[in-house]
PDB file of N, CA and C in Angstrom:
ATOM      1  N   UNK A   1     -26.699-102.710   0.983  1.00  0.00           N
ATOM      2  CA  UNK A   1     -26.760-104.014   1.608  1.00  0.00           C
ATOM      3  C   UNK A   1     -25.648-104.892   1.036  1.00  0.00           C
ATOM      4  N   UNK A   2     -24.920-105.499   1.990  1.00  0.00           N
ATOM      5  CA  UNK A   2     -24.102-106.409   1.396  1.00  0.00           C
ATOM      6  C   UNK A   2     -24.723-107.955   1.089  1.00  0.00           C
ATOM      7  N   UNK A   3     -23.881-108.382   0.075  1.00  0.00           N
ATOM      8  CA  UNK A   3     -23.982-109.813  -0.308  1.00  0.00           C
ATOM      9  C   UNK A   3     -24.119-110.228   0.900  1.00  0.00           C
ATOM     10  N   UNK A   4     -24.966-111.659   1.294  1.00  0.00           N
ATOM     11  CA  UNK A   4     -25.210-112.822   1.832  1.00  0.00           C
ATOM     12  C   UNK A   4     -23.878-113.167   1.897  1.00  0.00           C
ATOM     13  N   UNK A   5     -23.198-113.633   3.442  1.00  0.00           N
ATOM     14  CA  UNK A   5     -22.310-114.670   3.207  1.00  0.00           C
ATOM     15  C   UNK A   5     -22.519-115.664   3.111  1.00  0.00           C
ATOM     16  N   UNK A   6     -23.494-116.200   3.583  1.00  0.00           N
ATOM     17  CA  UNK A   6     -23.851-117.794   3.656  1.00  0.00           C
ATOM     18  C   UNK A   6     -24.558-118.113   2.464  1.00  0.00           C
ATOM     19  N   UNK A   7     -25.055-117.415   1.525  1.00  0.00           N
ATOM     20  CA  UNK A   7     -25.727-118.078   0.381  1.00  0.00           C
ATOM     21  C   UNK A   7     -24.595-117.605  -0.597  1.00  0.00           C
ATOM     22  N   UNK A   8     -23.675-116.934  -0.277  1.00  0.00           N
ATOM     23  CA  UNK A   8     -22.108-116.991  -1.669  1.00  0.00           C
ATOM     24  C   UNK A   8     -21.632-118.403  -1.788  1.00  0.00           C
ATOM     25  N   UNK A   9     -21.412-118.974  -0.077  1.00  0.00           N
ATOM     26  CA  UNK A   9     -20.966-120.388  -0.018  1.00  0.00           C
ATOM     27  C   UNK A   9     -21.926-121.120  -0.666  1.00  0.00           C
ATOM     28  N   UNK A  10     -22.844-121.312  -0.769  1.00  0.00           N
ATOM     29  CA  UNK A  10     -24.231-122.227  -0.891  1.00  0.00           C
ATOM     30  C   UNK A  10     -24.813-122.221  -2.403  1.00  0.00           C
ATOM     31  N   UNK A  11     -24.828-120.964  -2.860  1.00  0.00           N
ATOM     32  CA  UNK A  11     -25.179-120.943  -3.971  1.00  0.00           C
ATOM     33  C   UNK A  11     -24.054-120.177  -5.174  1.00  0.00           C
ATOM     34  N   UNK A  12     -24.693-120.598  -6.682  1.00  0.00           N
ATOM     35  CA  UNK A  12     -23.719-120.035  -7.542  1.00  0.00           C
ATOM     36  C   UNK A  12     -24.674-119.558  -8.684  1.00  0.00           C
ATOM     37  N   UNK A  13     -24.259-118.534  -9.634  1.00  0.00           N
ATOM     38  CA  UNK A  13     -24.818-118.212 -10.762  1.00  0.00           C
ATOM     39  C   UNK A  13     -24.135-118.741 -12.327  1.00  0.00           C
ATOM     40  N   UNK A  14     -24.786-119.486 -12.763  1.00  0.00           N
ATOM     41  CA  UNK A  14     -24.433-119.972 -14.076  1.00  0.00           C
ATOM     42  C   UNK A  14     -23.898-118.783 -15.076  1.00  0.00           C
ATOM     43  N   UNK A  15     -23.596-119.146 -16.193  1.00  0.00           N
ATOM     44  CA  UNK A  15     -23.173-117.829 -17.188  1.00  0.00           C
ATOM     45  C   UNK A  15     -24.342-117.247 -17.915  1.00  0.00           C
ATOM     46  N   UNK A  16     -25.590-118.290 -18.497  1.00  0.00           N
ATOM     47  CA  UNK A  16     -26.521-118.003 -18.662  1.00  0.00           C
ATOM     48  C   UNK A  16     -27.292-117.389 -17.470  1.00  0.00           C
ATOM     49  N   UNK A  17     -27.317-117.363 -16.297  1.00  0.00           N
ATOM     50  CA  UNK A  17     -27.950-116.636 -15.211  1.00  0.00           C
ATOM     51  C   UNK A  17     -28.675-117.204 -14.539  1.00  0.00           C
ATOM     52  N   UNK A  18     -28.706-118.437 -14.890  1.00  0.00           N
ATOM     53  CA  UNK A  18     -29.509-119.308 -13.744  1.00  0.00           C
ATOM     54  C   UNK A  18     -28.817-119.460 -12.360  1.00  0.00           C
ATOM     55  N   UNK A  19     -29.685-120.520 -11.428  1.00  0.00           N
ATOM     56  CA  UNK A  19     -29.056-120.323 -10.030  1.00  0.00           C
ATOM     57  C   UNK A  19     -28.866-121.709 -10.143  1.00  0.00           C
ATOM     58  N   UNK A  20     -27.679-122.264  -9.352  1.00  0.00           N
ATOM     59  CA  UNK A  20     -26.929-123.646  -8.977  1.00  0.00           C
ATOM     60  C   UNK A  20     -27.216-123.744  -7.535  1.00  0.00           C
ATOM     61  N   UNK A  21     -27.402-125.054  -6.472  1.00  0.00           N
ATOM     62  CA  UNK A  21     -27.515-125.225  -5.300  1.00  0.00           C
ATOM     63  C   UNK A  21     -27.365-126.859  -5.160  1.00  0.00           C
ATOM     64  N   UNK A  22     -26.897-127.025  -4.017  1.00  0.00           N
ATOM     65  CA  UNK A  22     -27.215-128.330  -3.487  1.00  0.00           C
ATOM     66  C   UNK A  22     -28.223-128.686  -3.337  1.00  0.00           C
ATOM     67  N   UNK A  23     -28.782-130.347  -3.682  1.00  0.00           N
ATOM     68  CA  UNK A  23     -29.696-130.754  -3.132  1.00  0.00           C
ATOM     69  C   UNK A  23     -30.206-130.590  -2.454  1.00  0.00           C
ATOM     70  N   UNK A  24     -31.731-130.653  -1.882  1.00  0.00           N
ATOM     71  CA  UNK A  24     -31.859-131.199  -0.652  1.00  0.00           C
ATOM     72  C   UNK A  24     -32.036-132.975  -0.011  1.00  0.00           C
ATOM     73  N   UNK A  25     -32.176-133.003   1.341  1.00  0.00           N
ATOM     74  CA  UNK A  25     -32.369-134.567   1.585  1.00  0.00           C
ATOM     75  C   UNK A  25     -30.940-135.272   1.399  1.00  0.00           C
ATOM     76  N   UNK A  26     -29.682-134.394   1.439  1.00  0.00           N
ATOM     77  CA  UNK A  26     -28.440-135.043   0.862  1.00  0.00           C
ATOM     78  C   UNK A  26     -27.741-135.580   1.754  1.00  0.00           C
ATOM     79  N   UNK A  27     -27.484-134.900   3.310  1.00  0.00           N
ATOM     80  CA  UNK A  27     -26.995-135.002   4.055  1.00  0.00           C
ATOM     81  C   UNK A  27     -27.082-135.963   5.237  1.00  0.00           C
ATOM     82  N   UNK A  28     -28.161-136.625   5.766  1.00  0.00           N
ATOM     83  CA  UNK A  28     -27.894-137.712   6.536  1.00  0.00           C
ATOM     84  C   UNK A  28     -29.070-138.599   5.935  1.00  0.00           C
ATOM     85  N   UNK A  29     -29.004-139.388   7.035  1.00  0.00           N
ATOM     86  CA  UNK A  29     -30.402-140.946   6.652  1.00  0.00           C
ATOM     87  C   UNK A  29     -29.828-141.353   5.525  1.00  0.00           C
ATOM     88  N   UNK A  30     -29.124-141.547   5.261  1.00  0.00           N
ATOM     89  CA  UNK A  30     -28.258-142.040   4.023  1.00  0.00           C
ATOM     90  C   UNK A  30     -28.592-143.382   3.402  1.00  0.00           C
ATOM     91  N   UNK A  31     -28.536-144.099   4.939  1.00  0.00           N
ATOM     92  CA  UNK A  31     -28.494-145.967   4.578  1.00  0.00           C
ATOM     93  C   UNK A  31     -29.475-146.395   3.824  1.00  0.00           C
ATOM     94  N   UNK A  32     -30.989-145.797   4.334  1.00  0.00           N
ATOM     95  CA  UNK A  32     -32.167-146.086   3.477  1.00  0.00           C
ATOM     96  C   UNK A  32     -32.264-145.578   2.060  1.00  0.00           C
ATOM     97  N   UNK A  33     -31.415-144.685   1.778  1.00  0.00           N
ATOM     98  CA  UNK A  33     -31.478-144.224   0.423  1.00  0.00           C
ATOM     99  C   UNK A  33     -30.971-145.266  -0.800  1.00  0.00           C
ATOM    100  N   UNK A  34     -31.473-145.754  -1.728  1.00  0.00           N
ATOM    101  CA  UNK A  34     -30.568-146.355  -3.063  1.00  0.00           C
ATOM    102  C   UNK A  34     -29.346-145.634  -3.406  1.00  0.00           C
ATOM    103  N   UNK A  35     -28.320-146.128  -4.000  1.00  0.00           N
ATOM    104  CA  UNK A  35     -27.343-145.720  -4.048  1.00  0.00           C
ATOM    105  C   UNK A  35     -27.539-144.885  -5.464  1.00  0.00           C
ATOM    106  N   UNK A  36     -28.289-145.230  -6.491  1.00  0.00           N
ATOM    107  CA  UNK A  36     -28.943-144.367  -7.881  1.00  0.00           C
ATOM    108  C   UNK A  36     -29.464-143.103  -7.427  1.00  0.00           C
ATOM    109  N   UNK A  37     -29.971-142.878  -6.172  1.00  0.00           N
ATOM    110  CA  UNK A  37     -30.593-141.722  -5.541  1.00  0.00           C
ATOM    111  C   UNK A  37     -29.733-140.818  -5.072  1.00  0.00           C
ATOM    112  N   UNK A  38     -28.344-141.560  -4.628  1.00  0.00           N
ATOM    113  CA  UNK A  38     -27.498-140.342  -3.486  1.00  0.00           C
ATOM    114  C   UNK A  38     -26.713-140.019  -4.839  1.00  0.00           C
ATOM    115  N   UNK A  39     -26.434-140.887  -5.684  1.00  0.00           N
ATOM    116  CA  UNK A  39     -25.278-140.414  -6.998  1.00  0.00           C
ATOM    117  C   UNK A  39     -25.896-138.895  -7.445  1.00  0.00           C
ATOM    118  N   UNK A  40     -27.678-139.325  -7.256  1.00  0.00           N
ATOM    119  CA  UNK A  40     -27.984-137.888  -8.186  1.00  0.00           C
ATOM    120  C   UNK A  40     -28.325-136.711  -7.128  1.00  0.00           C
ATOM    121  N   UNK A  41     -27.778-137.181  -5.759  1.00  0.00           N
ATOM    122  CA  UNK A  41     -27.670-136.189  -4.939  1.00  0.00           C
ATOM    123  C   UNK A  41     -26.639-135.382  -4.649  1.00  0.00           C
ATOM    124  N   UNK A  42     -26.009-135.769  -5.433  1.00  0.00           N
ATOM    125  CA  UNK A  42     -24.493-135.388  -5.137  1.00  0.00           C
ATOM    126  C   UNK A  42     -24.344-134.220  -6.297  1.00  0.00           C
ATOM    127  N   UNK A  43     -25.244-134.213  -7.672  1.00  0.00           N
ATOM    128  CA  UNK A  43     -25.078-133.462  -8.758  1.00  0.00           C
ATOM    129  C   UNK A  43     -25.548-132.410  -8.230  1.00  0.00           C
ATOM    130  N   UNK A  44     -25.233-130.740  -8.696  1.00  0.00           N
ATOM    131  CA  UNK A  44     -26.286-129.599  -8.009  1.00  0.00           C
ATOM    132  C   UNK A  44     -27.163-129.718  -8.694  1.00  0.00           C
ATOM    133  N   UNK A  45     -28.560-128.769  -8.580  1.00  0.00           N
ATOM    134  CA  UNK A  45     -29.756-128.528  -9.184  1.00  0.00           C
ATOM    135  C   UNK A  45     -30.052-126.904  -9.370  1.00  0.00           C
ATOM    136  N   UNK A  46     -30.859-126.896 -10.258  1.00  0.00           N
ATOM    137  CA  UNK A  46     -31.558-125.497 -10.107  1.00  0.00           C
ATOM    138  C   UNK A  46     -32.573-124.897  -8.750  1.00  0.00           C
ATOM    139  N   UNK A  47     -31.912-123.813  -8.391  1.00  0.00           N
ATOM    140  CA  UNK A  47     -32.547-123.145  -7.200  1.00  0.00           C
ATOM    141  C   UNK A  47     -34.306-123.380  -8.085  1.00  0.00           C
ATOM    142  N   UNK A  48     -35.413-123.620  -7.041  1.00  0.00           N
ATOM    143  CA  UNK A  48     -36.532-123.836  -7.199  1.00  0.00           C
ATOM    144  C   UNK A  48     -37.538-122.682  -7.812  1.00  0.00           C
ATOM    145  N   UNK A  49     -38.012-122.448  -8.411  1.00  0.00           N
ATOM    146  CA  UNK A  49     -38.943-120.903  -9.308  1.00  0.00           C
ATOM    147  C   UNK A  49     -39.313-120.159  -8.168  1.00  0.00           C
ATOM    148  N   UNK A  50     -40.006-120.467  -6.941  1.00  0.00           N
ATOM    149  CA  UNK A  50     -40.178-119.598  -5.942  1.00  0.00           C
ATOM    150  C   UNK A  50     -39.305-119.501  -4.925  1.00  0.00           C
ATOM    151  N   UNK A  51     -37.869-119.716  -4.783  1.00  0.00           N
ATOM    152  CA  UNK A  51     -36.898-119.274  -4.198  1.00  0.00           C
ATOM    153  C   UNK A  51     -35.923-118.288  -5.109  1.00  0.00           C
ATOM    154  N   UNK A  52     -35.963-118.238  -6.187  1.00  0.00           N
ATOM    155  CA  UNK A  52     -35.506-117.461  -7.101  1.00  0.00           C
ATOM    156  C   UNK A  52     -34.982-116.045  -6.962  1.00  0.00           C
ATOM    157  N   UNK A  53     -35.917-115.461  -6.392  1.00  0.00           N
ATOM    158  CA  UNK A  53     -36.272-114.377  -5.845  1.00  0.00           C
ATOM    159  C   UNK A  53     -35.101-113.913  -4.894  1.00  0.00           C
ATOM    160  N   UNK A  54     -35.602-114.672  -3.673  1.00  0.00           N
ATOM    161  CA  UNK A  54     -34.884-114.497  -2.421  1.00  0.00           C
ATOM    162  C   UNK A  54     -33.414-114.467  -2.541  1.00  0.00           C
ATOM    163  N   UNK A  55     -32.724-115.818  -2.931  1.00  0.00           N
ATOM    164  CA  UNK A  55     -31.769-116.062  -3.755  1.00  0.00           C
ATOM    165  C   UNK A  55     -30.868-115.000  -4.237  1.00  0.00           C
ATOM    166  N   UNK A  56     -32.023-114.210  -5.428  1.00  0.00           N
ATOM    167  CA  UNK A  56     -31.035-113.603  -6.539  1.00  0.00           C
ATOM    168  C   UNK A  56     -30.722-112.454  -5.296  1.00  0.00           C
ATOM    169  N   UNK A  57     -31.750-112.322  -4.403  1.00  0.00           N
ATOM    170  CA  UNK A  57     -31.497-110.602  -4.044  1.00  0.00           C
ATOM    171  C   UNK A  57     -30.227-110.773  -2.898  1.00  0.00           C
ATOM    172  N   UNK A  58     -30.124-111.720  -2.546  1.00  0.00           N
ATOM    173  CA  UNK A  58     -29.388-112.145  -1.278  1.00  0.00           C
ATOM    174  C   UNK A  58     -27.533-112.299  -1.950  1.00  0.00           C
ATOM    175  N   UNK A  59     -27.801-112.417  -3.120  1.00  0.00           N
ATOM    176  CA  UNK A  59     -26.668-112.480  -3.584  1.00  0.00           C
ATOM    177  C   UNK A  59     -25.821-111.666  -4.632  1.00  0.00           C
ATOM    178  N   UNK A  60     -26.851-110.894  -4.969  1.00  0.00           N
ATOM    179  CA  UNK A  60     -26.296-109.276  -5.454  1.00  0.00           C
ATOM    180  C   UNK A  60     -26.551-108.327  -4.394  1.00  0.00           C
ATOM    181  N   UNK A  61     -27.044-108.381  -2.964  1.00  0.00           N
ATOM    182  CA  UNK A  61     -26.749-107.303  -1.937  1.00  0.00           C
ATOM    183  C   UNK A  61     -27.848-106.337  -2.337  1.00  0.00           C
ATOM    184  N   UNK A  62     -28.894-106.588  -3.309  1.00  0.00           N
ATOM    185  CA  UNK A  62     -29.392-105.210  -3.159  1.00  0.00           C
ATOM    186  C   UNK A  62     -30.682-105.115  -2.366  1.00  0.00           C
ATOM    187  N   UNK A  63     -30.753-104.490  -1.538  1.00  0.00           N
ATOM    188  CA  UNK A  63     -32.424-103.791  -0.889  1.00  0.00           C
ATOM    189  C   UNK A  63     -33.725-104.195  -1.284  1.00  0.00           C
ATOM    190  N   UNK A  64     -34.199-103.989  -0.336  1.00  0.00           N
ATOM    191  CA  UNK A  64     -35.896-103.814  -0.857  1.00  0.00           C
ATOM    192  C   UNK A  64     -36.234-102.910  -1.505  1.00  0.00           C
TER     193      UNK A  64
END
């Protein structure tokens, strides 16, 4: 199985091995947001404990 293309763009692996991703909620409806809110939307985050999974496998290509 090959790597995911769309989660190579989307996501990244730290050196320690964690997972990096964009926010969510980042991208529109903007105006109502505080501006303290979009600054820390803009930082990445850690992929969530139960996406982890999906994630890692989607991006080393390997099988079920």
């Amino acid at each position: 199985m090959k790597t995911h293309s769309g989660a190579k763009k989307r996501f990244r692996k730290t050196g320690s091995g964690k997972l990096r991703g964009r926010r969510a909620y980042s991208s529109h409806i903007l105006e109502k947001k505080s501006p303290k809110r979009k600054r820390r939307m803009s930082m990445p985050t850690q992929v969530a404990q139960p996406d982890k999974k999906r994630v890692r496998t989607l991006l080393t290509g390997k099988g079920k």
